[in-house]
Protein backbone atom coordinates (compact mmCIF):
# COMPACT_ATOMS: atom_id res chain seq x y z
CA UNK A 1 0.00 0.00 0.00
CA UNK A 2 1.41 3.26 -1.37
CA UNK A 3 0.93 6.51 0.67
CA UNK A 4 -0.66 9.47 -1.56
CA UNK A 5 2.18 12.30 -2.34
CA UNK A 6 0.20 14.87 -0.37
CA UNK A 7 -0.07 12.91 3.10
CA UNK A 8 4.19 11.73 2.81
CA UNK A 9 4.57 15.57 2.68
CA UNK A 10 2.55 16.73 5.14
CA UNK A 11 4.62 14.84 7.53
CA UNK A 12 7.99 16.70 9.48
CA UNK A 13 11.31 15.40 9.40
CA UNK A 14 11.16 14.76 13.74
CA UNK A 15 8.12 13.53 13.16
CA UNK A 16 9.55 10.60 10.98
CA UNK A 17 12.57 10.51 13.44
CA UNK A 18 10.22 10.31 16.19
CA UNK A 19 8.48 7.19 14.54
CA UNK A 20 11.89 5.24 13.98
CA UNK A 21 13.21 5.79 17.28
CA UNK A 22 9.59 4.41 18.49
CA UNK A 23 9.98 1.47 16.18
CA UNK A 24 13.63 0.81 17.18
CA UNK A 25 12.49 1.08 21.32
CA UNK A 26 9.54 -1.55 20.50
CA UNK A 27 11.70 -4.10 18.95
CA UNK A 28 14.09 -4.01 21.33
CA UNK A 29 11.44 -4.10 24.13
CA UNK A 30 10.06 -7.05 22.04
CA UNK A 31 13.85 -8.52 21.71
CA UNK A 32 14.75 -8.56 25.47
CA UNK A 33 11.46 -10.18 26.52
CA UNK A 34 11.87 -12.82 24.19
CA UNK A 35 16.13 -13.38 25.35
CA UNK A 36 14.49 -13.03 28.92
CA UNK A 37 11.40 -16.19 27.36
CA UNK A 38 14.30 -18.12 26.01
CA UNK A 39 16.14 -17.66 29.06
CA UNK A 40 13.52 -18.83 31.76
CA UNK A 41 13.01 -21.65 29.64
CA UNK A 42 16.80 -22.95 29.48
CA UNK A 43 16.94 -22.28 33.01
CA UNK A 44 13.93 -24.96 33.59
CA UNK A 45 15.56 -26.87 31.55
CA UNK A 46 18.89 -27.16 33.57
CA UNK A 47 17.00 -27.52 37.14
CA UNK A 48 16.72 -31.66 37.02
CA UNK A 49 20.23 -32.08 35.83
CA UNK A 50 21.19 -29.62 38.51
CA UNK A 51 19.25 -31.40 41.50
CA UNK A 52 20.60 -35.06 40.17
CA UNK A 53 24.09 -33.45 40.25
CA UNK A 54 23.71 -32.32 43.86
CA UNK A 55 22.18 -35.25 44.84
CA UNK A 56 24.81 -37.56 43.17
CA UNK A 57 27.29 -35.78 45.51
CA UNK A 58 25.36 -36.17 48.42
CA UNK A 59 25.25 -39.21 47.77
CA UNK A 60 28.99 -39.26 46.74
CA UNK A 61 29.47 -37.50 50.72
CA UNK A 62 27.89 -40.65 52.33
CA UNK A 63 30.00 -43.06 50.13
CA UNK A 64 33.35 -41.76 51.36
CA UNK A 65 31.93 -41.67 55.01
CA UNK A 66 31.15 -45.23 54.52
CA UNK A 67 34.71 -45.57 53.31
CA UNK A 68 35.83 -44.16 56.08
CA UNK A 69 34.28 -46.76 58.29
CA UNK A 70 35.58 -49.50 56.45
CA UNK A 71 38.75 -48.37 57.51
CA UNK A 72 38.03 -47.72 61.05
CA UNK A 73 36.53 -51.42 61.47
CA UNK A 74 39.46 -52.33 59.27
CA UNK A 75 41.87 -51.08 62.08
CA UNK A 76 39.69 -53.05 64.88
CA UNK A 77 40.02 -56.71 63.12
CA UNK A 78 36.85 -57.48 62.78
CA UNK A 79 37.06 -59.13 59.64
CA UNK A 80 33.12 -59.59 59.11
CA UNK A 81 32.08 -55.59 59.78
CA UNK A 82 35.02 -53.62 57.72
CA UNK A 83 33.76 -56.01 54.76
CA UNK A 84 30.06 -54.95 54.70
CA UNK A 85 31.12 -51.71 55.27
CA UNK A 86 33.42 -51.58 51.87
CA UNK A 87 30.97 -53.86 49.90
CA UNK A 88 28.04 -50.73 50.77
CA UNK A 89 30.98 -47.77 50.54
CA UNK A 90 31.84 -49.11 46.84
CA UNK A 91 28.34 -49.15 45.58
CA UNK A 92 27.23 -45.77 47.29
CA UNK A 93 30.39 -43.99 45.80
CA UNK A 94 29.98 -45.77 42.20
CA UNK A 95 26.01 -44.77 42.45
CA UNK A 96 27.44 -41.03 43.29
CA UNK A 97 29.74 -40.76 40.25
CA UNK A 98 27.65 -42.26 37.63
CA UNK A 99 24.52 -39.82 38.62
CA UNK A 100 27.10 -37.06 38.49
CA UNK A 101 28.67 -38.00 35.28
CA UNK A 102 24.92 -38.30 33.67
CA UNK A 103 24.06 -35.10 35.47
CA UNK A 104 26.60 -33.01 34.31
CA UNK A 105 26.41 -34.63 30.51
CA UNK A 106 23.03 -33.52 30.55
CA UNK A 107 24.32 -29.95 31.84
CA UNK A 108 26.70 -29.69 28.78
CA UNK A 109 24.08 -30.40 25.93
CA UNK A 110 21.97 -27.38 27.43
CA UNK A 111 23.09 -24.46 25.67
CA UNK A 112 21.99 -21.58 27.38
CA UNK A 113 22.65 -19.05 24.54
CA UNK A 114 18.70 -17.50 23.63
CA UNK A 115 18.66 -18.51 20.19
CA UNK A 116 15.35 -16.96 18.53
CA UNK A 117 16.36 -14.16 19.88
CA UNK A 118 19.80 -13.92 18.46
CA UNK A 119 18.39 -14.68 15.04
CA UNK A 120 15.99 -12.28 14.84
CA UNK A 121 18.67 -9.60 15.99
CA UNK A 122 20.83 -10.51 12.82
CA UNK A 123 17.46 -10.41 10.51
CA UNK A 124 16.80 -7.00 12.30
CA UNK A 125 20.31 -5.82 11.01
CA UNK A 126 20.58 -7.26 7.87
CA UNK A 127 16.79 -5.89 6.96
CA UNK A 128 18.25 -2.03 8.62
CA UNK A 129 21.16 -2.84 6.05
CA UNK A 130 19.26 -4.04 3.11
CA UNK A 131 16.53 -1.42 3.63
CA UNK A 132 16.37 1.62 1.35
């Protein structure tokens, strides 16, 4: 849709400036709540990795402790008691570090760069480029 002669005249010069710097403010308005969208969302996406993480080394904590008494009943001789305790040490620390290995491979893949966002910036500037 074409604008008559007569009304593209009858506009000022600040008036047009005016109207740009208006657009410009919107789409950046419109820009940082869609970065601050894409954000929230990778952020929900990185809370379940980040609890199994923290509770692989919780559970990581206990396996050393239960180390730890393996070698304390270890010192006392009591063959049957420092065995139990290594046989449930092992498994709590091997538990730990495979939830925290799966935890933090999960952390990796999330890529917490806002990606619509930054694509519609570089179609903003190539459009301001391209634009006549």
């Amino acid at each position: 849709m074409t604008v008559p002669q007569t009304q593209r005249s009858d506009r000022k010069l600040s008036e047009v400036f005016q109207d740009i710097i208006a657009n410009v403010q919107a789409m950046v308005r419109a820009e940082f709540r869609l970065a601050k969208t894409e954000l929230a969302e990778k952020a929900d996406a990185a809370t379940k990795p980040a609890i199994a993480v923290g509770t692989a080394l919780v559970i990581t904590v206990y396996g050393c402790l239960f180390l730890l008494l393996c070698v304390m009943f270890a010192l006392s001789a009591v063959i049957p008691l420092w065995a139990a305790a290594l046989i449930v040490g092992v498994v709590l620390t091997a538990l730990g570090s495979i939830l925290a290995i799966a935890g933090m491979k999960k952390l990796k893949s999330i890529r917490a760069v806002p990606d619509k966002t930054v694509r519609n910036l570089k179609e903003d500037v190539w459009a301001a480029q391209h634009t006549k």
